[in-house]
C-alpha atoms as a PDB file:
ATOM      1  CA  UNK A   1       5.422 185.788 -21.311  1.00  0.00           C
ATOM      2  CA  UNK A   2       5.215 189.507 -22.814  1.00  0.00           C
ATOM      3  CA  UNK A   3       8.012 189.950 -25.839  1.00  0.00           C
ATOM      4  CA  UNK A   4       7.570 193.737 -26.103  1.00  0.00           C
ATOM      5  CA  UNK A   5       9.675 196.128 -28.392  1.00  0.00           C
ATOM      6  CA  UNK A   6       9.890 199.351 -27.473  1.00  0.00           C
ATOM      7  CA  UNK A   7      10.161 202.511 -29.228  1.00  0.00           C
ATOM      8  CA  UNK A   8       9.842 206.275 -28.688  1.00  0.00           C
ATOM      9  CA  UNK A   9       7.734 206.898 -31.409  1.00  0.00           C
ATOM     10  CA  UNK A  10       5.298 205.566 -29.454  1.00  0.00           C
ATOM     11  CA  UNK A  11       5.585 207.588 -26.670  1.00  0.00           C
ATOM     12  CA  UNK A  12       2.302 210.236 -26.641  1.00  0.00           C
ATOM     13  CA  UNK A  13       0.645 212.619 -24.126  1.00  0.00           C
ATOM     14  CA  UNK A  14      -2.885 212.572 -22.737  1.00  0.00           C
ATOM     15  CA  UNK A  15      -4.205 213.587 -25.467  1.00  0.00           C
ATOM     16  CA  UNK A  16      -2.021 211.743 -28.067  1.00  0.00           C
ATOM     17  CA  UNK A  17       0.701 213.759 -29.021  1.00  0.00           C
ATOM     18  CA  UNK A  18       3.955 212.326 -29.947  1.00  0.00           C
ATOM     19  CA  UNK A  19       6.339 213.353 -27.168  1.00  0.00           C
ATOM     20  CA  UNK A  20       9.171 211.742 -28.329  1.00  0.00           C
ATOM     21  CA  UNK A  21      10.916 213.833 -30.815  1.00  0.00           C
ATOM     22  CA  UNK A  22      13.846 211.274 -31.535  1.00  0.00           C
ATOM     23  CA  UNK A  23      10.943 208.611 -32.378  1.00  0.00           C
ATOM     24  CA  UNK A  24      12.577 204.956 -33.317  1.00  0.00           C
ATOM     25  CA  UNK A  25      16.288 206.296 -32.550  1.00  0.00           C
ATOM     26  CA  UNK A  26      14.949 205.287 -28.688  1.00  0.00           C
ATOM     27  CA  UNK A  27      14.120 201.644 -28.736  1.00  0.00           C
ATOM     28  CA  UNK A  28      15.265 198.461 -26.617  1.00  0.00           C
ATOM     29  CA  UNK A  29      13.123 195.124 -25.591  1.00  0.00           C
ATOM     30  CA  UNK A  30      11.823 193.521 -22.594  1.00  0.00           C
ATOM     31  CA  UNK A  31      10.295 190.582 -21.295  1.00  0.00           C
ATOM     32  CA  UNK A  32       7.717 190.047 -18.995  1.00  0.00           C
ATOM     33  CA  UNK A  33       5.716 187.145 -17.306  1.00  0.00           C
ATOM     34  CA  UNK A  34       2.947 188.653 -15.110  1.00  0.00           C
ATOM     35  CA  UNK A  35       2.123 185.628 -12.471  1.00  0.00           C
ATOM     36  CA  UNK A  36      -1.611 186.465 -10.505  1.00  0.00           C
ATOM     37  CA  UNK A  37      -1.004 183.564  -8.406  1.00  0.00           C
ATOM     38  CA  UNK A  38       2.396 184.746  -7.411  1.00  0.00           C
ATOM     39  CA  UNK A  39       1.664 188.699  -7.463  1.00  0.00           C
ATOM     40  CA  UNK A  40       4.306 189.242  -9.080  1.00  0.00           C
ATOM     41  CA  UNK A  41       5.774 190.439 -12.332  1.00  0.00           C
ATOM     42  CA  UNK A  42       9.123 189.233 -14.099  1.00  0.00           C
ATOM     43  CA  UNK A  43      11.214 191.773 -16.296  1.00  0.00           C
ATOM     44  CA  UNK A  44      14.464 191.980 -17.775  1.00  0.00           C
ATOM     45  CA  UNK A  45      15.521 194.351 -20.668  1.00  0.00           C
ATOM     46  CA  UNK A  46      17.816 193.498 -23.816  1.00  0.00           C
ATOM     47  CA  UNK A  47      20.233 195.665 -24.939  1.00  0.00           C
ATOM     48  CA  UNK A  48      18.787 199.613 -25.868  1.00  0.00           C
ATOM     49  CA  UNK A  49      19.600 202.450 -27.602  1.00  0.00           C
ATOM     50  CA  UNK A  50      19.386 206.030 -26.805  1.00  0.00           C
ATOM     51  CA  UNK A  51      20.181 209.359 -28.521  1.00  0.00           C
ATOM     52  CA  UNK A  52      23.550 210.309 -27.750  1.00  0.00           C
ATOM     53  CA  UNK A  53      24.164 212.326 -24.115  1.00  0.00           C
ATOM     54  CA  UNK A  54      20.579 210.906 -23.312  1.00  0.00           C
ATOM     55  CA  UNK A  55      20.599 209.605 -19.468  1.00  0.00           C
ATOM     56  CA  UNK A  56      19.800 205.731 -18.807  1.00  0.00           C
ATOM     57  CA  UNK A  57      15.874 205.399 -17.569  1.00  0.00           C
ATOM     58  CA  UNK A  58      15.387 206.154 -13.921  1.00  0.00           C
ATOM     59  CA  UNK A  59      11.838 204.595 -13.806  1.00  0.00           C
ATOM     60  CA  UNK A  60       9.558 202.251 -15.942  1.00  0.00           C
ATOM     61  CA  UNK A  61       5.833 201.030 -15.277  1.00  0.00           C
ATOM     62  CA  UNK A  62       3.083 199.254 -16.312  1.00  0.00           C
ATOM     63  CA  UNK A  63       0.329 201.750 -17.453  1.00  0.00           C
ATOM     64  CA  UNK A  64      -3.358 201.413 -17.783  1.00  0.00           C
ATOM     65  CA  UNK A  65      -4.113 203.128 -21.813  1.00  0.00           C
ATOM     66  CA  UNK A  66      -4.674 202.112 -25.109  1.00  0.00           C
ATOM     67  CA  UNK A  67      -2.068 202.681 -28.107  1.00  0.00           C
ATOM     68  CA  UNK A  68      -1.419 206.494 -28.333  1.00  0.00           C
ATOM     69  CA  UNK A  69      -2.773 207.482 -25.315  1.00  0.00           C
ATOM     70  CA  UNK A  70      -1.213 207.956 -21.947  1.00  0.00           C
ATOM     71  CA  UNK A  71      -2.618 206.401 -18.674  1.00  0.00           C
ATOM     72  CA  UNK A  72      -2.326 205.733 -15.272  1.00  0.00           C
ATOM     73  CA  UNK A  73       0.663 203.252 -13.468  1.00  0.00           C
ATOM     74  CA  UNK A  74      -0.937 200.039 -12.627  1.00  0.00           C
ATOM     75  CA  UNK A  75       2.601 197.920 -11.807  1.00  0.00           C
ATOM     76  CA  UNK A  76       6.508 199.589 -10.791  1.00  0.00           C
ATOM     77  CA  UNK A  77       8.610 198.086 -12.431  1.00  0.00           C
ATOM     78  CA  UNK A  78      11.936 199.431 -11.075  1.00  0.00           C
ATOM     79  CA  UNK A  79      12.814 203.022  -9.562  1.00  0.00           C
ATOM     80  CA  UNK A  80      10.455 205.082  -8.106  1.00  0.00           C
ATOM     81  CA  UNK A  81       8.482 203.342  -5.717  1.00  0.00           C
ATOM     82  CA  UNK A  82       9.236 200.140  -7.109  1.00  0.00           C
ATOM     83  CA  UNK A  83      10.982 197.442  -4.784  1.00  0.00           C
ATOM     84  CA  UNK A  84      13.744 196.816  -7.531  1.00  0.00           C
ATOM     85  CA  UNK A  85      16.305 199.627  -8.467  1.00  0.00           C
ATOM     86  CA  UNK A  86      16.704 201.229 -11.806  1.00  0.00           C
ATOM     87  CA  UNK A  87      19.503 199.247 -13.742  1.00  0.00           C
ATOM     88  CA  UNK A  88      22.425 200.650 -14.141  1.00  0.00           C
ATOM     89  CA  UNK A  89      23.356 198.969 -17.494  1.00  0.00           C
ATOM     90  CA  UNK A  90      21.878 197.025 -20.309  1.00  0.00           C
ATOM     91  CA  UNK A  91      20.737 194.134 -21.327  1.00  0.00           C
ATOM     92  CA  UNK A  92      19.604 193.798 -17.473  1.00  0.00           C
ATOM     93  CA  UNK A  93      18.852 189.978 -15.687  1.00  0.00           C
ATOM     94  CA  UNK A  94      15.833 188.989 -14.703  1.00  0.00           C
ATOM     95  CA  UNK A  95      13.818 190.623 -10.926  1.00  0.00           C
ATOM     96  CA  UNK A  96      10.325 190.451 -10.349  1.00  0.00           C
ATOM     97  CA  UNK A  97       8.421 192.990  -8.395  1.00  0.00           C
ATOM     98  CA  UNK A  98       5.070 192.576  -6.809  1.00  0.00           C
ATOM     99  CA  UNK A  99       1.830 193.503  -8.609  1.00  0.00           C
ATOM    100  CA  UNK A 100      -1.697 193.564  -7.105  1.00  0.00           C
ATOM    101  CA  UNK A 101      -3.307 190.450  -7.752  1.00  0.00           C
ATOM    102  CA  UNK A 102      -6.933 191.926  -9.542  1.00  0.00           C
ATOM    103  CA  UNK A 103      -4.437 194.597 -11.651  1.00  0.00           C
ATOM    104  CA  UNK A 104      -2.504 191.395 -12.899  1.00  0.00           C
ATOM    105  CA  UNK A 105      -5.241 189.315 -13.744  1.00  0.00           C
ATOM    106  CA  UNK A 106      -7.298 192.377 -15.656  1.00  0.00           C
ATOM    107  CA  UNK A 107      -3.725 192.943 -17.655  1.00  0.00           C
ATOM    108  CA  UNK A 108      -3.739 189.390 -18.979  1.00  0.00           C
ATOM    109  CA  UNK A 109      -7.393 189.217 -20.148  1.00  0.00           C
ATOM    110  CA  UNK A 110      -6.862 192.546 -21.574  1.00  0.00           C
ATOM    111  CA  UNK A 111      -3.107 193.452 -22.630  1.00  0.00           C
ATOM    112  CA  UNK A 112      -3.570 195.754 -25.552  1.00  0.00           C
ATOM    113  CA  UNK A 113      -5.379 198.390 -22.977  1.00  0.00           C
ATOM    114  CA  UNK A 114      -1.958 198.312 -20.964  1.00  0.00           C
ATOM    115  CA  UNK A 115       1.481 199.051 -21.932  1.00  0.00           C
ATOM    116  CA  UNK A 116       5.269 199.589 -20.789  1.00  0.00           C
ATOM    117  CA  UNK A 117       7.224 202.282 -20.699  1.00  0.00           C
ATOM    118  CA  UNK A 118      10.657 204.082 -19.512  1.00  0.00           C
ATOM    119  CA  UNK A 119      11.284 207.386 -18.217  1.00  0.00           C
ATOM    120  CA  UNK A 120      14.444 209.180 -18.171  1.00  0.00           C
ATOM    121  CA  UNK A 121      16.387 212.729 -17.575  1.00  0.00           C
ATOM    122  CA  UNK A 122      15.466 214.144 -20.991  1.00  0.00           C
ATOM    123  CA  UNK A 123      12.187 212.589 -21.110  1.00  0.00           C
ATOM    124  CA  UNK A 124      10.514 212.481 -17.919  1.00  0.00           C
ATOM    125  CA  UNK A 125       6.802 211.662 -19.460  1.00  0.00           C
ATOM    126  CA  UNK A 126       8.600 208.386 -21.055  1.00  0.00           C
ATOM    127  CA  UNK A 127      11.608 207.972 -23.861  1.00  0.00           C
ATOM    128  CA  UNK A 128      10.178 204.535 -24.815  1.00  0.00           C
ATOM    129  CA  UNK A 129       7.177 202.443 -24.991  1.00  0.00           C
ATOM    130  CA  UNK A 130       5.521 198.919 -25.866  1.00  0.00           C
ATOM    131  CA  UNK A 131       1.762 198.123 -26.017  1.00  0.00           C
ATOM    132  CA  UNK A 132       1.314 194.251 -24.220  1.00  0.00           C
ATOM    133  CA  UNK A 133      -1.077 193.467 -26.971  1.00  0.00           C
END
């Protein structure tokens, strides 16, 4: 399992520009247990906390980068085209959504070149993020 704490200040563009201007004020946690075998991926969120008027998150994935960098989604988590909806209040239970088996298996023998993130209304390129590693 993946205890991740997220934060905006560690949201960044291609190129590594903060994105985030409300940095640390954006920040929650998640869980995750990515299961090969299964090819699947568990999540659930704890409580977070957003800059006031700021939407919930519409979408989160699993992206392929490096800390500071952004990259490519590898896993939906929920929204988009992701099989579970975006929740609708926090902390959230626990759903698992499927995950390609050779993705999975190249996260866990490599976490720290993937990461998690959330997207939402005011910051469509991501309001929050976690490196796995």
């Amino acid at each position: 399992p993946f205890s991740l704490a997220l934060s905006g200040a560690n949201e960044f563009d291609g190129s590594g520009v903060p994105i985030n201007p409300h940095g640390n004020a954006d920040r929650g946690s998640a869980k995750l247990i990515i299961n090969p075998g299964q090819e699947e991926v568990c999540w659930s969120f704890g409580a977070i906390t957003l800059t006031a008027g700021d939407a919930l998150p519409f979408v989160a994935h699993i992206h392929r980068a490096p800390a500071g960098i952004a990259g490519p989604v590898v896993v939906d988590i929920f929204g988009g085209t992701a099989a579970a909806p975006a929740p609708t209040s926090y902390p959230t239970g626990t759903t698992c959504v499927h995950g390609d088996r050779d993705v999975l298996t190249a996260i866990l023998r490599d976490p720290g070149a993937y990461y998690l993130n959330l997207h939402n209304t005011q910051h469509p390129g991501g309001v929050m993020r976690a490196q796995l590693g």
